[in-house]
Structures are given as C-alpha cells and as structure tokens.
C-alpha atoms as a PDB file:
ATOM      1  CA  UNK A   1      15.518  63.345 -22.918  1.00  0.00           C
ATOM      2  CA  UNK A   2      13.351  63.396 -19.524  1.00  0.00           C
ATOM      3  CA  UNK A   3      13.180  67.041 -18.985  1.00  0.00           C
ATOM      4  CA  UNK A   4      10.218  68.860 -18.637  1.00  0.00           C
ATOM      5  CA  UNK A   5       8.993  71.336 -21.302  1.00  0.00           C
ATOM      6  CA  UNK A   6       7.801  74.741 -20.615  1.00  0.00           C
ATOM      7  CA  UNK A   7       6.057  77.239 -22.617  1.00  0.00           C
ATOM      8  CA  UNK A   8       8.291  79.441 -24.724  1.00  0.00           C
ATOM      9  CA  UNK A   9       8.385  81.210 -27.772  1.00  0.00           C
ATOM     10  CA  UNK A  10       9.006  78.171 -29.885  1.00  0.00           C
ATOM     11  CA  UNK A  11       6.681  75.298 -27.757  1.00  0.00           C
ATOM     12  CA  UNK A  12       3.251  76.539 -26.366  1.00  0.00           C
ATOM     13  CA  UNK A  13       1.371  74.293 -24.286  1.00  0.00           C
ATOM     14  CA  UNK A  14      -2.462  74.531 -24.906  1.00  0.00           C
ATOM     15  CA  UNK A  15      -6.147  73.365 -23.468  1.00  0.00           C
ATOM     16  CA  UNK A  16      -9.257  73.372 -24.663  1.00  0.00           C
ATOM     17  CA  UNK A  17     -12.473  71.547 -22.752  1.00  0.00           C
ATOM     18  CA  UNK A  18     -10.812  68.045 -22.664  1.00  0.00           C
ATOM     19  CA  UNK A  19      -8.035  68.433 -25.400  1.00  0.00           C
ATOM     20  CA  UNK A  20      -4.788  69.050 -24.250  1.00  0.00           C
ATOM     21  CA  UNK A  21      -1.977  70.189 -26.866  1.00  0.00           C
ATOM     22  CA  UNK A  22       1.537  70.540 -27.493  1.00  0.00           C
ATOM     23  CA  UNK A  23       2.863  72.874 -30.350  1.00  0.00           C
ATOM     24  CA  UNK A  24       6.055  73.103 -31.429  1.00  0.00           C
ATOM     25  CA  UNK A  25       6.449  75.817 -34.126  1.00  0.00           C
ATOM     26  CA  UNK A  26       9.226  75.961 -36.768  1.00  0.00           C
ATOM     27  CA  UNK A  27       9.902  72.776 -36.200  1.00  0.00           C
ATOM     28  CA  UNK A  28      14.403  72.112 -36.734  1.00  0.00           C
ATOM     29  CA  UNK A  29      16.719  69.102 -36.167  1.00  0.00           C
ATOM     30  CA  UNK A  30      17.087  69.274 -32.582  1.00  0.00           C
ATOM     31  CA  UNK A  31      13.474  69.334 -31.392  1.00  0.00           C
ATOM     32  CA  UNK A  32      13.240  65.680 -33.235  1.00  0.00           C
ATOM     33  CA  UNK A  33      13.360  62.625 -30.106  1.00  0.00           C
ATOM     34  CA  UNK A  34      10.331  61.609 -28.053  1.00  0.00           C
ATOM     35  CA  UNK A  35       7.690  63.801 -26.123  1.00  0.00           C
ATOM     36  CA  UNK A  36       5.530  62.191 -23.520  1.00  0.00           C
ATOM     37  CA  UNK A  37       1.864  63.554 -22.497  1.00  0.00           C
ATOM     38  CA  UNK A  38       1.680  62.403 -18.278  1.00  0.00           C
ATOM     39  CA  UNK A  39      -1.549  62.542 -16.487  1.00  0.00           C
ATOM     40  CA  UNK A  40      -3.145  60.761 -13.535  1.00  0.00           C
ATOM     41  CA  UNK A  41       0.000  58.425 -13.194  1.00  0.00           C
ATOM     42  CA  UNK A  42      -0.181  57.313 -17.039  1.00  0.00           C
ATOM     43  CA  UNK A  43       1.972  58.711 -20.251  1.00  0.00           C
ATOM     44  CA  UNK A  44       1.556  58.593 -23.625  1.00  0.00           C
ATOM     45  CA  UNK A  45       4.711  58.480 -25.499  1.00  0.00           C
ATOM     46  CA  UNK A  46       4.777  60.485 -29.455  1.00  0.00           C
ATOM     47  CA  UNK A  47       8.370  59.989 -31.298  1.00  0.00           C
ATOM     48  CA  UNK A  48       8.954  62.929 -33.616  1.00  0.00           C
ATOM     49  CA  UNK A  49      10.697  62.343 -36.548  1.00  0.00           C
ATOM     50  CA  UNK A  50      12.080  65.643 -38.278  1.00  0.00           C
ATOM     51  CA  UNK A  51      12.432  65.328 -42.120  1.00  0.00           C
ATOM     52  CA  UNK A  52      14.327  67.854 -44.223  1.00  0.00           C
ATOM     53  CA  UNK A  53      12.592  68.601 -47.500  1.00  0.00           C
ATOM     54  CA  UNK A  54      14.666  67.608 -50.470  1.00  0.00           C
ATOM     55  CA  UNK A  55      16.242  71.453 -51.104  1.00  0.00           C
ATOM     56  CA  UNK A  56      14.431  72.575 -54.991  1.00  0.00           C
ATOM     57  CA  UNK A  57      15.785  75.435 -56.815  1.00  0.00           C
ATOM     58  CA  UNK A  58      13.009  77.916 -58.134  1.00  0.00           C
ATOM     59  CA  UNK A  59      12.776  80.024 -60.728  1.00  0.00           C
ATOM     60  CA  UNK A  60      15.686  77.674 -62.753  1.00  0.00           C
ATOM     61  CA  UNK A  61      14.002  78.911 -65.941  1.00  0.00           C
ATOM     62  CA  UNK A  62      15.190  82.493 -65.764  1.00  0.00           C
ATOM     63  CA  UNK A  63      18.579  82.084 -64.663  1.00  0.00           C
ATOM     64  CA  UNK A  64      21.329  82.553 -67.469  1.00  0.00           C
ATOM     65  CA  UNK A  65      23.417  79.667 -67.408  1.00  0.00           C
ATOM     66  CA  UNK A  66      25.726  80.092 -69.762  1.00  0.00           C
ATOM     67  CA  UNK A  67      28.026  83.421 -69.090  1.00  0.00           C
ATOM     68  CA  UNK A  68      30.925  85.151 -71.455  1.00  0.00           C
ATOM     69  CA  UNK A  69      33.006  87.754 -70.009  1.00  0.00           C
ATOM     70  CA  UNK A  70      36.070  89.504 -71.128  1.00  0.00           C
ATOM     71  CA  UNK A  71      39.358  89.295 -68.655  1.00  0.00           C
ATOM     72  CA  UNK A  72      39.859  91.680 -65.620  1.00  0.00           C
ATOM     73  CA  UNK A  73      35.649  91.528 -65.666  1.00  0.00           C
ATOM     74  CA  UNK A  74      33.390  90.047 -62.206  1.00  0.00           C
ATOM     75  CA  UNK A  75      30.365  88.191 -62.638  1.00  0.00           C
ATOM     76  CA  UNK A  76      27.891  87.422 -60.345  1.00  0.00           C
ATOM     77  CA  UNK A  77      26.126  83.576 -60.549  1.00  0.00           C
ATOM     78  CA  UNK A  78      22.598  83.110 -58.730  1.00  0.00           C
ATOM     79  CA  UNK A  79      20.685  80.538 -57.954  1.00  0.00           C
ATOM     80  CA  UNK A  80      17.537  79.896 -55.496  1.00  0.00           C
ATOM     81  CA  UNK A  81      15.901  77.524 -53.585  1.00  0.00           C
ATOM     82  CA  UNK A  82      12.804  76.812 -52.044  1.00  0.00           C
ATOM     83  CA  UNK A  83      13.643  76.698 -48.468  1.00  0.00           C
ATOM     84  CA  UNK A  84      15.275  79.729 -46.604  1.00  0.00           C
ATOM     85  CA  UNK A  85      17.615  77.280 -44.824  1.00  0.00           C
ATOM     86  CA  UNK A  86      18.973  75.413 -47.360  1.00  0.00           C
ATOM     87  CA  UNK A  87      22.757  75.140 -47.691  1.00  0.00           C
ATOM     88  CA  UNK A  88      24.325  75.313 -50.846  1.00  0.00           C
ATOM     89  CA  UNK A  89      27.676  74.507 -51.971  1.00  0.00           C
ATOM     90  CA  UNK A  90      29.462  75.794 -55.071  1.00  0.00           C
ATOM     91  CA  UNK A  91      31.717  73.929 -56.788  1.00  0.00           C
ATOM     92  CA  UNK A  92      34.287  74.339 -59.841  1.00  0.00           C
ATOM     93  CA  UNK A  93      35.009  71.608 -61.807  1.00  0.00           C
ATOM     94  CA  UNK A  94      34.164  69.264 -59.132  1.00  0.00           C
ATOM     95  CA  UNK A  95      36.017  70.831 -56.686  1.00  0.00           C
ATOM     96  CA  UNK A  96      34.204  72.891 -53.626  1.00  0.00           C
ATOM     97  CA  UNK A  97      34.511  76.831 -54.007  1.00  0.00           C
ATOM     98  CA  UNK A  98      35.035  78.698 -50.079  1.00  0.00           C
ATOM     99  CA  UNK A  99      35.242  82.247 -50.096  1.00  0.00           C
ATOM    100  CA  UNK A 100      38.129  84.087 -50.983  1.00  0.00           C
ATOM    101  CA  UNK A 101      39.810  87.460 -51.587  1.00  0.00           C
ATOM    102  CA  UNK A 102      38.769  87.337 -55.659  1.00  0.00           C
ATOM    103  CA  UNK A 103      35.426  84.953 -54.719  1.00  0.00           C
ATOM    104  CA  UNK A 104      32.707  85.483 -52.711  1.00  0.00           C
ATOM    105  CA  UNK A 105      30.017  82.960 -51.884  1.00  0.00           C
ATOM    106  CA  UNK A 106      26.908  84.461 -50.079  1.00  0.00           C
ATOM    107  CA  UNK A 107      23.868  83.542 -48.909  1.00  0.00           C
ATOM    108  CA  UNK A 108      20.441  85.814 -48.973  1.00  0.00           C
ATOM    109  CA  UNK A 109      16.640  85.137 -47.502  1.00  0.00           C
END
C-alpha cells in the first residue's frame, strides 16, 4: 500500500554481508499485498499471496459419534482441528447452532 515498514514484533528487517531480508512471522490475511525491496534508486517488487490451509479435524478416530442420553441430561460434543485458528460452525439438521441459554458453542487452543 506504499507505506514504509518498520521493524516490529511481527516484521523484522535483517542483514547479513550482502543479503538483505524481510521476515514476516505468523504470517495472517492482512499482511497478504505487495512488498517492495528499494535500493540505489531501483525496487524489486514480491506479491505475497496468503493461503489458508484447508481446516482438518484430528484425532476423528476417538471421538464418539453417536450419543444416547436420557431427558433433562447435557452432553458435551467435541471435535478438533489442526489449526488453532480455524472457525467452526455447528449445525443441527442443516441449520447453524449460535449460542444460547440451554447451548453453548466454545472454542479452545
């Protein structure tokens, strides 16, 4: 977007002899777009292209699936995933489940 980068927590400009770097750690949506290098009058132009990684659940194999319980009883479903900042949507018979007095959706990790 034009502006100039500076060293933070999150970007950390390096140099080494003749090599000159730019990390950006923990890479997220916004810091996709395009990053130029300029020296001596002359740029070099990198376009960063952030892809999500298709969300996986782990550990599917020791999850109970299939749950009785009597009336008046709560029961808790779990599932995880591979990423920490995957979102995850339940639904009930197709329709999307929000959080409620008698439901509660949460998120841990």
């Amino acid at each position: 977007d034009g502006k100039q980068i500076t060293s933070n927590k999150k970007v950390k400009m390096e140099s080494e002899g003749k090599s000159r770097r730019l990390v950006v750690e923990q890479l997220e949506k916004k810091d996709a777009g395009e990053y130029t290098c300029e020296a001596g009058g002359q740029k070099m132009t990198f376009r960063i292209n952030v892809i999500e990684p298709e969300p996986v659940f782990i550990n599917q194999e020791k999850i109970q699936k299939e749950i009785s319980a009597s009336l008046t009883e709560s029961i808790t479903l779990n599932c995880e995933v591979s990423q920490d900042k995957t979102e995850v949507k339940w639904y009930k018979d197709g329709k999307q489940i929000t959080s409620s007095k008698r439901v509660k959706v949460e998120s841990e990790g």
